[in-house]
Structure formats: C-alpha cells, structure tokens
Protein backbone atom coordinates (compact mmCIF):
# COMPACT_ATOMS: atom_id res chain seq x y z
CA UNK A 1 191.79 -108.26 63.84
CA UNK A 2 190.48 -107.64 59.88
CA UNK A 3 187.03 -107.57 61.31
CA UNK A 4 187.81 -104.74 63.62
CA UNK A 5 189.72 -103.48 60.86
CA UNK A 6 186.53 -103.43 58.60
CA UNK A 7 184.72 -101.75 61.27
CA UNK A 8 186.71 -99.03 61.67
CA UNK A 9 186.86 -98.18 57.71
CA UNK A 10 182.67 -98.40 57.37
CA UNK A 11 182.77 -95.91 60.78
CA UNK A 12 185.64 -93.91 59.01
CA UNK A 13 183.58 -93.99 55.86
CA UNK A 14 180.46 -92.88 57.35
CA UNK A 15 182.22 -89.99 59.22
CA UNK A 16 183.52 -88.72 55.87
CA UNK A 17 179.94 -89.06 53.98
CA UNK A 18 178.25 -86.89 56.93
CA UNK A 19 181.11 -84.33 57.11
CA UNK A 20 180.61 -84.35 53.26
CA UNK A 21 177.12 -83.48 53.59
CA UNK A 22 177.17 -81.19 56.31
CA UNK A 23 179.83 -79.11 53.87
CA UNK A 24 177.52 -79.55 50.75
CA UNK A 25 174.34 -77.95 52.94
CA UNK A 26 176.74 -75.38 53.67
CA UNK A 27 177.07 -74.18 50.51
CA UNK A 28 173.65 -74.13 49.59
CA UNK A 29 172.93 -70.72 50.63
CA UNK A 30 170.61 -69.43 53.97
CA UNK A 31 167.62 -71.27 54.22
CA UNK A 32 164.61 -69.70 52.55
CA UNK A 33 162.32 -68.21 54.80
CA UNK A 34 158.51 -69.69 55.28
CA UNK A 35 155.42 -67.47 53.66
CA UNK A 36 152.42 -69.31 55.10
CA UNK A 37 150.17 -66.49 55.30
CA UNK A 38 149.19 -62.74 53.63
CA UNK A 39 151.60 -62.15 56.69
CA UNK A 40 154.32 -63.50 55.54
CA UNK A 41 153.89 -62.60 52.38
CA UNK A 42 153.68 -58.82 53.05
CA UNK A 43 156.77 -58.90 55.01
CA UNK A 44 158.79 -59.62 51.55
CA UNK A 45 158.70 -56.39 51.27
CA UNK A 46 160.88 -55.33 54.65
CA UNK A 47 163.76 -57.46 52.56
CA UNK A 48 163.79 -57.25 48.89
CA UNK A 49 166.75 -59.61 48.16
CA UNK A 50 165.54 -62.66 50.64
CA UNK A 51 164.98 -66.18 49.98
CA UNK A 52 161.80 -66.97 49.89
CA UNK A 53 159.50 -70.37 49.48
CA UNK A 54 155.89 -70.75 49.22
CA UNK A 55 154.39 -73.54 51.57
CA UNK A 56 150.91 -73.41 50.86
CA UNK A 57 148.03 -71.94 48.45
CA UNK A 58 147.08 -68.32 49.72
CA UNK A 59 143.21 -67.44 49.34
CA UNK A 60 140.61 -64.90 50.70
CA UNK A 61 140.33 -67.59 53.71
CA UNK A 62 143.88 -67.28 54.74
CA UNK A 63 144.77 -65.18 57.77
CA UNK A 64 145.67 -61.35 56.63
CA UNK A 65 143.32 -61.74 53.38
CA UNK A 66 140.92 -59.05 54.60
CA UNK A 67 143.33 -56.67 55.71
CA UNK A 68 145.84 -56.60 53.29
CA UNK A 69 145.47 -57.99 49.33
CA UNK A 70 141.37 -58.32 49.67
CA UNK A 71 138.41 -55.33 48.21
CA UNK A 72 138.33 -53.48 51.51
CA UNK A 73 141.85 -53.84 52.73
CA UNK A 74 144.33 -50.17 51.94
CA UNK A 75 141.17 -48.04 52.11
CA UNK A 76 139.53 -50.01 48.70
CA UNK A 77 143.00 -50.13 46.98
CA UNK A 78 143.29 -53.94 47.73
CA UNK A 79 147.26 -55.45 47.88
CA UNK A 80 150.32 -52.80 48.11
CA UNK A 81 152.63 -54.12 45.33
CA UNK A 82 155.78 -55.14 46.80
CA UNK A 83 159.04 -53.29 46.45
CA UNK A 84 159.08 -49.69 43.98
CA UNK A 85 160.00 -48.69 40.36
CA UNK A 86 163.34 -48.10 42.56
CA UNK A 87 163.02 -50.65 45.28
CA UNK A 88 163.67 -54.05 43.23
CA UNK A 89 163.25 -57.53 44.43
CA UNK A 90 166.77 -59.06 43.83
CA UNK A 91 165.84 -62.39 45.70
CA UNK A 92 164.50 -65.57 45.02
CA UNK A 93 160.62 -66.14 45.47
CA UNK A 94 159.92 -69.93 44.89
CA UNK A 95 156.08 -70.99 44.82
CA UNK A 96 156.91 -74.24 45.25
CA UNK A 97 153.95 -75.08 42.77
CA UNK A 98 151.28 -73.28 45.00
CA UNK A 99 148.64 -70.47 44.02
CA UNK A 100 147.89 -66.68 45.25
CA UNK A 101 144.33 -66.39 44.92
CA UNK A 102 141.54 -63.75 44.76
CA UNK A 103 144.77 -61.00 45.07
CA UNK A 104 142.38 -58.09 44.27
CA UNK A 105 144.33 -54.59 43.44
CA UNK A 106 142.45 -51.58 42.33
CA UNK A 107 145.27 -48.47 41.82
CA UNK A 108 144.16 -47.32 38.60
CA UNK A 109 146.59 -43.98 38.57
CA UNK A 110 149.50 -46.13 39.98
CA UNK A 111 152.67 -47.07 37.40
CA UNK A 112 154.10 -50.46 38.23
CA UNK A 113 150.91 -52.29 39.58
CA UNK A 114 150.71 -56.10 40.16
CA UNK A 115 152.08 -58.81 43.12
CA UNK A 116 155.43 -57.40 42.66
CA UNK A 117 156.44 -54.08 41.43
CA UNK A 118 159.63 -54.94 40.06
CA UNK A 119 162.16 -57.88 39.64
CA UNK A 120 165.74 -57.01 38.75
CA UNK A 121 169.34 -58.41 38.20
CA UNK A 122 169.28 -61.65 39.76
CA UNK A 123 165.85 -61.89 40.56
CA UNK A 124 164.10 -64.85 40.60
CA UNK A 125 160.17 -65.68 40.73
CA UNK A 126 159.15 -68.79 39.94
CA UNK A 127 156.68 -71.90 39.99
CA UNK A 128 154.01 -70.06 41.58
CA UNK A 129 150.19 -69.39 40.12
CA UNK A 130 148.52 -65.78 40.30
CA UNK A 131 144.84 -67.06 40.15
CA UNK A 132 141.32 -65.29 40.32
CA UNK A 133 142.80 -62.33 40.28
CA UNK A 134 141.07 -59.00 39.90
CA UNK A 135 143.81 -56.32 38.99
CA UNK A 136 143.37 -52.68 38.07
CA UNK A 137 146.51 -50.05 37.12
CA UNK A 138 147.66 -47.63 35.10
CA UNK A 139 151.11 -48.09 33.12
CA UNK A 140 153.00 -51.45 33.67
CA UNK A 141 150.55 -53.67 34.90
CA UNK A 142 150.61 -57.21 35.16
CA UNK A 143 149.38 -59.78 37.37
CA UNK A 144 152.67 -61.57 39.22
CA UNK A 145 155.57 -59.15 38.17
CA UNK A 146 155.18 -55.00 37.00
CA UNK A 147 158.23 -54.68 35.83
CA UNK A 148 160.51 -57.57 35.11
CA UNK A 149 164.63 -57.48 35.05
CA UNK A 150 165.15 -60.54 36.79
CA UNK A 151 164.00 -64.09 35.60
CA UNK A 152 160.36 -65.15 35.65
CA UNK A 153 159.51 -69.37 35.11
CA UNK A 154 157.08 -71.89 35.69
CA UNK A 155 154.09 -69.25 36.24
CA UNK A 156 150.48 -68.26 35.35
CA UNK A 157 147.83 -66.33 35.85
CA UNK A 158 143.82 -66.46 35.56
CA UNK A 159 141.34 -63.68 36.26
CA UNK A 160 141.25 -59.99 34.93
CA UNK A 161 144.02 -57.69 34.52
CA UNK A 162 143.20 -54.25 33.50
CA UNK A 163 145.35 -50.94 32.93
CA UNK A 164 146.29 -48.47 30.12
CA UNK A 165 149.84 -48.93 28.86
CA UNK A 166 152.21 -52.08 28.90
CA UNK A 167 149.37 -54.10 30.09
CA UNK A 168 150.39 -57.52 30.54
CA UNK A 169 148.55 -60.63 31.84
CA UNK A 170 151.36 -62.05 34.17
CA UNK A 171 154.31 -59.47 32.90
CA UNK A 172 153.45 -55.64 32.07
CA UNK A 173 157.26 -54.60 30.78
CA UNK A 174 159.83 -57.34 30.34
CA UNK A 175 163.35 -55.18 30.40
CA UNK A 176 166.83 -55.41 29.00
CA UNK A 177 169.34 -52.88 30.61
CA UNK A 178 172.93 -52.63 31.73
CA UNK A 179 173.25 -55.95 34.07
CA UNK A 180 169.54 -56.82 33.34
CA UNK A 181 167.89 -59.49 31.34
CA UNK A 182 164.91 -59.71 31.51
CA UNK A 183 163.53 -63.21 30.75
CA UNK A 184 159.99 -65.02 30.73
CA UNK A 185 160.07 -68.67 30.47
CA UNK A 186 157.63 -72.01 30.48
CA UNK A 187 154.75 -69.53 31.64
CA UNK A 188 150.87 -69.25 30.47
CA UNK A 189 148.27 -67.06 30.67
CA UNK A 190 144.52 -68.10 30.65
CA UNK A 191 143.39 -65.09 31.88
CA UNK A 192 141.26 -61.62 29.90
CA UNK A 193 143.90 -58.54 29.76
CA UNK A 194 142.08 -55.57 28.86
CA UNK A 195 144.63 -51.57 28.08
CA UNK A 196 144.88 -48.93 25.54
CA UNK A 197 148.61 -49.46 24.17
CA UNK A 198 151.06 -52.23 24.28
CA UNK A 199 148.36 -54.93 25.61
CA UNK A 200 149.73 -58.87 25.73
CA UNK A 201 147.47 -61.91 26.87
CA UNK A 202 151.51 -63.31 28.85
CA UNK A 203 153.32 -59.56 28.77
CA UNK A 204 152.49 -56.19 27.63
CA UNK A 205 155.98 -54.93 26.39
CA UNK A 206 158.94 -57.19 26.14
CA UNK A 207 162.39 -56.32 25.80
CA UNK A 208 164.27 -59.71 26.85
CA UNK A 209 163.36 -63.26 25.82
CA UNK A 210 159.94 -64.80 25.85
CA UNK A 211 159.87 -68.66 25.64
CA UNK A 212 158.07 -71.80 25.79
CA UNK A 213 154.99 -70.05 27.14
CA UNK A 214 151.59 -69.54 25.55
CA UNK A 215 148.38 -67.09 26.06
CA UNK A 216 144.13 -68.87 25.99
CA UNK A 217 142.74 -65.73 27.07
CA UNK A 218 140.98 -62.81 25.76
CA UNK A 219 142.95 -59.78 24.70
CA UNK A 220 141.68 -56.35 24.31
CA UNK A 221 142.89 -52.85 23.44
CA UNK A 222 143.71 -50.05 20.76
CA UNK A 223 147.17 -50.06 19.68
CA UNK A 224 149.93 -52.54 19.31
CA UNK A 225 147.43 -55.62 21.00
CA UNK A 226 148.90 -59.34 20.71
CA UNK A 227 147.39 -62.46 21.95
CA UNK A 228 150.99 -63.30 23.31
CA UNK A 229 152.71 -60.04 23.88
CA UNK A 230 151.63 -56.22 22.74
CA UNK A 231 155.05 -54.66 21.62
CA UNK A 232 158.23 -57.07 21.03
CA UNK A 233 160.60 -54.07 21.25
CA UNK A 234 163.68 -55.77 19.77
CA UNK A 235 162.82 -58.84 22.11
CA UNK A 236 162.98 -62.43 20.84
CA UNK A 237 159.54 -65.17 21.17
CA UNK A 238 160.76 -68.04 21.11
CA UNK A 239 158.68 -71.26 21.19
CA UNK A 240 155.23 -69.68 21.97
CA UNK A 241 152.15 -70.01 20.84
CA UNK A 242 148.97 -68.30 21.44
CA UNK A 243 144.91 -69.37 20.93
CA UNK A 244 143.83 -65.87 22.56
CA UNK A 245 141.17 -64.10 20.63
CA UNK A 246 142.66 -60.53 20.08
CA UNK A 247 140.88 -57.32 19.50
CA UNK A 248 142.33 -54.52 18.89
CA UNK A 249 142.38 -50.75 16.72
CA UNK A 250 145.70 -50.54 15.05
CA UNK A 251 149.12 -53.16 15.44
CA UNK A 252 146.66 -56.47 16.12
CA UNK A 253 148.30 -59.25 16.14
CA UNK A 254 147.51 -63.19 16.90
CA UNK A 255 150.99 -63.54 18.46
CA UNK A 256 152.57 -60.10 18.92
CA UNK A 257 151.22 -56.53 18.12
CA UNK A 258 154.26 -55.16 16.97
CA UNK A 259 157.76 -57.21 16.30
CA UNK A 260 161.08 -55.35 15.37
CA UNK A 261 163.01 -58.04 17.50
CA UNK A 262 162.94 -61.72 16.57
CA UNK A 263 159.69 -64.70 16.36
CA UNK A 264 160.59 -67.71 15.48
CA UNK A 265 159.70 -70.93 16.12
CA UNK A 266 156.26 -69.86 17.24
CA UNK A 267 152.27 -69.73 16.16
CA UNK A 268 148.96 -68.75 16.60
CA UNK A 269 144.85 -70.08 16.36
CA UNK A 270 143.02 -67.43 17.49
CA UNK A 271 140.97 -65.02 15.90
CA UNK A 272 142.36 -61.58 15.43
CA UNK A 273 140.13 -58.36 14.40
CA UNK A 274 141.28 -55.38 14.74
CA UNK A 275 141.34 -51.88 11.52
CA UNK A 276 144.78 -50.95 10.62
CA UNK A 277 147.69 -53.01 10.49
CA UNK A 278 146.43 -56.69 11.79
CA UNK A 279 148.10 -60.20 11.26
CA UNK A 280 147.40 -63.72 12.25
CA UNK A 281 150.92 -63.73 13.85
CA UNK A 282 152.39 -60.27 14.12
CA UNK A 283 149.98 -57.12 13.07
CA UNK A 284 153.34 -55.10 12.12
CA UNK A 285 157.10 -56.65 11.60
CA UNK A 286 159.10 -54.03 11.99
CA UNK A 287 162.68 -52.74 10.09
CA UNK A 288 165.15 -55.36 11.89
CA UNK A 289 161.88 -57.61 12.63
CA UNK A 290 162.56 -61.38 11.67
CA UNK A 291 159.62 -63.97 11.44
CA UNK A 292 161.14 -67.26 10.55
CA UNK A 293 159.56 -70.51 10.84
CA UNK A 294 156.34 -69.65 12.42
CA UNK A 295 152.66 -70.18 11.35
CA UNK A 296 148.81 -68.98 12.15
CA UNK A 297 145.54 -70.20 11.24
CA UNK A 298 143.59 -68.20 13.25
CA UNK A 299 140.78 -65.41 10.73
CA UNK A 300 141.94 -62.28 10.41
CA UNK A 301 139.49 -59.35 10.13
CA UNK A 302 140.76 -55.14 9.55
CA UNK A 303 140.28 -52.84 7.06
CA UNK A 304 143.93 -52.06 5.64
CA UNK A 305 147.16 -53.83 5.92
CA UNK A 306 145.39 -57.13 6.86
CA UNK A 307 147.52 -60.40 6.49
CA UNK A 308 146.73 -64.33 7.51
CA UNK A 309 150.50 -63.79 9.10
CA UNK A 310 151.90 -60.54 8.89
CA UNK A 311 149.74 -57.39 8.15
CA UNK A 312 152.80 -55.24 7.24
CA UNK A 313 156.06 -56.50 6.39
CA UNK A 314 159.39 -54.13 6.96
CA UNK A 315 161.76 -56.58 7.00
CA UNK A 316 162.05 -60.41 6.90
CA UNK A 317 159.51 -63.18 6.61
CA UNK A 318 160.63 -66.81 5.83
CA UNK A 319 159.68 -70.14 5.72
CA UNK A 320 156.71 -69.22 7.09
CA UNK A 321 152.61 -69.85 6.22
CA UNK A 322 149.34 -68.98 7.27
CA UNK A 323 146.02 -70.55 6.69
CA UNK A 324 143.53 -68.51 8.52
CA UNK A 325 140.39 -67.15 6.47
CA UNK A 326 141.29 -63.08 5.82
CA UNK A 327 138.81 -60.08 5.39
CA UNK A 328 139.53 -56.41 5.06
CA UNK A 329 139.69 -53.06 2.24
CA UNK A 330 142.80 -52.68 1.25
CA UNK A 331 146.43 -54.13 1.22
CA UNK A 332 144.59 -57.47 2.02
CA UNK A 333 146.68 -60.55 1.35
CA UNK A 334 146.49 -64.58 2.22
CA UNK A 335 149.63 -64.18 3.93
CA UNK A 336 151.18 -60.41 3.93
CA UNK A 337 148.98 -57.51 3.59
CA UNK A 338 151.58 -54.97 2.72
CA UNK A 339 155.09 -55.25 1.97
CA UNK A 340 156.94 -52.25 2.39
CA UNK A 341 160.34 -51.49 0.01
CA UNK A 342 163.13 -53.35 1.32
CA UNK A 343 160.92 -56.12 3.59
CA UNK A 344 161.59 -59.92 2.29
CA UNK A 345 159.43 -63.01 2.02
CA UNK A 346 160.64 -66.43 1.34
CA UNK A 347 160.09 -69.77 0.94
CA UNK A 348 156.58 -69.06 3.07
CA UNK A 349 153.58 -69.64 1.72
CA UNK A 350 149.56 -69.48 2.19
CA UNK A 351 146.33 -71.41 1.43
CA UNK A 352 144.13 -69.75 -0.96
CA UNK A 353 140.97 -71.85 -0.34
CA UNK A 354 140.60 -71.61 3.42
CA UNK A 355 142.46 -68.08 3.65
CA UNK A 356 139.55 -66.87 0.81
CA UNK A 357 142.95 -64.65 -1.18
CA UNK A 358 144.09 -65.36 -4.27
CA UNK A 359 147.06 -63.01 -3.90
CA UNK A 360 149.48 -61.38 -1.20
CA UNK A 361 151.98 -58.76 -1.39
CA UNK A 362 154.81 -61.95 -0.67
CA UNK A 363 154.85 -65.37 -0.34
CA UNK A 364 153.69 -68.22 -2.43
CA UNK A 365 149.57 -69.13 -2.64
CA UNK A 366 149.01 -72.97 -2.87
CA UNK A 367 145.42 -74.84 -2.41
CA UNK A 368 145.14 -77.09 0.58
CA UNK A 369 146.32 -80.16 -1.14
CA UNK A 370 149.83 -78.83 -2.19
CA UNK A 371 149.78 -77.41 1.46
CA UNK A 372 149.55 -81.13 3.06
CA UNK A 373 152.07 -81.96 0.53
CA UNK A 374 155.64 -82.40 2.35
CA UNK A 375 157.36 -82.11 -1.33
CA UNK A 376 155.90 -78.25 -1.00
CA UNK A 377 158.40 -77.03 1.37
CA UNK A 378 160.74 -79.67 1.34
CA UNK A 379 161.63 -78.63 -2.07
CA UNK A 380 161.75 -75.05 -0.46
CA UNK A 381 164.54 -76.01 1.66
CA UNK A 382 162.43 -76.45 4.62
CA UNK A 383 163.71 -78.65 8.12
CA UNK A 384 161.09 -81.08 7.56
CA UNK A 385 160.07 -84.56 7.79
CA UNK A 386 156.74 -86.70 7.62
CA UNK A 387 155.25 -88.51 10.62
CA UNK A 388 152.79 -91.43 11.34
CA UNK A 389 150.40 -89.59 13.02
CA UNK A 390 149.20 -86.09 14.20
CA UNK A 391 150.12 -87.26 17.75
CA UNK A 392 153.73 -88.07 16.83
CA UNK A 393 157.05 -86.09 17.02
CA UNK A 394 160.45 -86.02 15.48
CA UNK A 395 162.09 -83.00 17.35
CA UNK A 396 165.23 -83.65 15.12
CA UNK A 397 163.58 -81.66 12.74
CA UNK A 398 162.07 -78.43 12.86
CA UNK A 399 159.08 -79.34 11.08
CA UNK A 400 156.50 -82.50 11.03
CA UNK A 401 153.86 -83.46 9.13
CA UNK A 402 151.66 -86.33 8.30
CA UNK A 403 151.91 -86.17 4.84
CA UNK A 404 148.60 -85.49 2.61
CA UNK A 405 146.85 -85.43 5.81
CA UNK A 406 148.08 -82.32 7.83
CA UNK A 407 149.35 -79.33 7.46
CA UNK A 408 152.99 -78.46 8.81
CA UNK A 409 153.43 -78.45 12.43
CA UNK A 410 156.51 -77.48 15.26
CA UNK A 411 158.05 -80.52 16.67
CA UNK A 412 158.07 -78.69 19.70
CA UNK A 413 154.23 -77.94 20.04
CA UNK A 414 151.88 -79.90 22.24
C-alpha cells in the first residue's frame, strides 16, 4: 500500500513540474521568428516590432545576397535600410552571436542609412556582428543601427562606413527623448569611419549612455572627430576606451570630439592630429562637461588649443592624467591646452618628459618617476591601490598600479 502510495506522489509530482513548465513557456512571450536568409531578413521590415533571432552567418553566398543587400541589387543602391526616420523597429533582433557580411549600401543623399534605420522605445538589437561592410550615406549613418532609441549590446562592426554628418561606425545618432533612451553597451568597432561633422570610430553623435565598448579603427573627418564617439551631446562614456588613430580639422579628440555630458572612467592610446581644439581624450569639454578619472597616452598633434587630455577645458577635469607626447602653436599644454574662465582641474596631472611640456593651463606636471609613484595620487585623494603585476586587478578600487613600475591603470580595463 505505501509503495503505491509513493508512486502516485512521484506521478503527482511529475504532473505538477510539467504543468509548471508548460505555464513558465507561456509566459515567455511568442516565439521569435527564424531569419536564415537575406529573405528573411528583408521581411523584418513588413513587422517592425517582431521577435526576431539570427540562426546563421549571412554572406554574399547566402540566398537573396545578389538581389537585395549586394553592389547590383536596388538599381546600385545595395540594402534598403529597414524601417524609416518614422517607421521604428520596436522589437527584439537577437544575432544569436552570428555575422551580416559584405552588407554593401551606397545612398549617399539618404538621412538615416545603415542595417536598420531606426531603433526606438523598447527596441532591442543585440549580439550580432556587421562585418565587411561597405556603407555609404549622408546624415546619420552607421553600420548596424541609423538612429538609435532603443538598446544596442553585444555588437560590432568591421569594414568602411562613410557619410557626412553623425557618422558613426556601428551607431550614427544615439538619442534621448520623451520615452527614449538611447543606450550602447559592451560593443566595438574595428572598422575605418570616414564624415565631415560629428564622426565616431563606435557612434557619431550620442545622446544616451555609451559603455563598456571600445573603437581600433581609423577615424577621419573635419569637425568634432573622436576615436570613440564625434559629439557627446550631454551623453555619458562610461567605461570605454579607444586605440583609433583620429584625424580630424577642429574638436579632435582620442576619445570624444566634443563632451558637454559626462567621461569618466574611460581612456585612450591612439594618436590624435587634428588644428584647432585637439585632446588625447576629449578635443573640447564643454560648459557642464565632466572628465573624471580618465587617462590618454596617445601624441597629440594641432596648432592651437592642443592638450595630452583635454585641448580646451570649460568646465571640470579631475583626477585625471595624460602622458602622450604633445605638439602644436599656441595654448599647447602637457595636459590642458586652454582653460577657459570658470573650467576646473584637479588632482590630475601630466608627464613632462614623455609629453615634451613643461607647463599646462591646469593640472600638475611630474617626471615619469613621480608618475609610477602610487604616493603621487594617493596623497591626491585618488581610489587607488598597488598590484603585483601589470596583469593583475583589484576592481575594489578604481585605480591600480604596480608601483615604480607602471603608470596608473582602470581596474576595469583589459
């Protein structure tokens, strides 16, 4: 009698586990539907606020290539971006770690040009890779996403991505507006992004929040260029970094062209030339701009308001360096190039042997012994403390370094 007893519990039990289950899957949402193909992918656009799931790598072999996101297909104009400037994608595209490649798109009059015109509201694109791409527009470009509302993670691009303003090498213009927020997270760039205004090696113009993503490629244009992003329009970087070389005419920065939002927690390596208004980090910090713990060691090359981190300074710098040999005319300085009435610099601080200054418009100049000395910005109230090794991490603290050996360095970073 208990045995049968015991039997009918496990049956009971296994009844209420599969019921459980079924109810769980039930709330889970409609199943996302299949893009195998250019096909499938082209029919995204026939229903904008879908589920959607990648199930394989897309390239100029796969069916549809030829006819609708290759050189010859839409009479030379390559892929139709999905969706409008008023037609966003509100749905969920997941890449499921796959690539689009060789998407080839040459509308060089065309606002809003890339994979997707825009992503709003709850929006979501992510773990996918735009590769080999060859993209031409004219305002709001990008590679994956034009215009971006929604929420963009786990992405990258490689290839060529050309346009003229808000040029962006997987973003062109990340937005904030009533019920959007726009936001770019754990994404890179390897790509070359080449515009005329507002030109980023990740995004062009960004309004939202930028983080844990970084830029390698090349980035090219004439005002308000940054390896990372071209014009941080009261946006926040967050956690970025950027080793893109970065030329440029006027707002070139190694990090961000222009910054009257936040950058923190971020730096930069690559070489940054550009005439007026360049910085290892950010050419131009804005009134309301905040740099705070954040450094560059990338050269720096201009002709006025050149900086190894900031070339002009509105409003706050702190605890903060740069390292980077700097070159220019005028208002040249090892860490800010100009300092303008009412902008702040503190506890932040620059080599004058590798930088080649003696002097900045803010900031402290130490030689490269006191700046692989942890008592340097300890005593400036810095969150530091020394490692073992340059491979180590103690992300309790803002700050490591081997002491006497290396300069500072972001727990965080790689």
């Amino acid at each position: 009698m208990l045995g049968k007893l015991n039997c009918y519990l496990k049956r009971l039990g296994i009844l209420l586990i599969t019921a459980a289950l079924i109810a769980g899957m039930a709330g889970c949402g409609p199943t996302p539907i299949q893009i195998n193909d250019w096909y499938d992918l082209d029919a995204v656009r026939d229903n904008l606020d879908g589920s959607y799931i990648l199930m394989n790598d897309l390239d100029s072999t796969t069916p549809g290539y030829e006819e609708l996101a290759g050189p010859a297909a839409n009479g030379g104009k390559g892929w139709q971006p999905i969706g409008g400037i008023h037609a966003h994608f509100t749905g969920t595209f997941d890449g499921h770690g796959h690539e689009i490649h060789d998407l080839f798109i040459n509308r060089p009059d065309e606002l809003g040009v890339a994979l997707f015109v825009s992503v709003y509201s709850s929006g979501i694109i992510k773990d996918v890779g735009v590769v080999n791409v060859i993209i031409t527009g004219d305002a709001s470009v990008g590679s994956l996403v034009a215009i971006n509302g929604g929420n963009v993670s786990n992405s990258y691009f490689s290839g060529s991505v050309i346009g003229y303003h808000s040029v962006g090498g997987l973003v062109g213009v990340n937005l904030v507006e009533v019920n959007y927020d726009g936001t770019v997270s754990d994404s890179y760039s390897t790509g070359n992004v080449n515009g005329q205004d507002d030109v980023g090696g990740l995004v062009g113009s960004n309004h939202g929040t930028v983080s844990y993503s970084y830029s390698t490629g090349g980035v090219t244009g004439n005002e308000l260029v940054g390896g990372l992003v071209g014009d941080n329009r009261e946006g926040t970087l967050s956690y970025c970094y950027s080793i893109a070389s970065v030329t440029g005419y006027a707002g070139v920065g190694g990090l961000a062209g222009y910054s009257d939002g936040t950058v923190s927690n971020s730096y930069s390596s690559g070489n940054v030339a550009g005439d007026w208004g360049v910085g290892g980090l950010v050419a131009n910090n804005g009134l309301d701009g905040t740099v705070s713990n954040c450094y560059s060691t990338g050269s720096v090359t201009g002709e006025d308001d050149v900086g190894g981190l900031v070339g002009s300074n509105s409003d706050t710098v702190d605890n903060s360096y740069s390292t980077g040999n700097v070159t220019g005319n005028s208002n040249v300085g090892g860490l800010i190039g100009y300092n303008w009435t009412g902008g702040t610099v503190s506890n932040s601080f620059w080599d004058i042997e590798t930088s080649g200054q003696a002097t900045s418009d803010g900031g402290t100049g130490n030689n490269t012994t006191e700046m692989q000395d942890i008592t340097t910005f300890s005593l400036a109230g810095w969150n530091i403390i020394a490692v073992g090794g340059s491979g180590e991490r103690n992300p309790v603290y803002i700050w490591n370094i081997v002491n006497n050996v290396t300069y500072p360095f972001l727990s965080w970073q790689p």
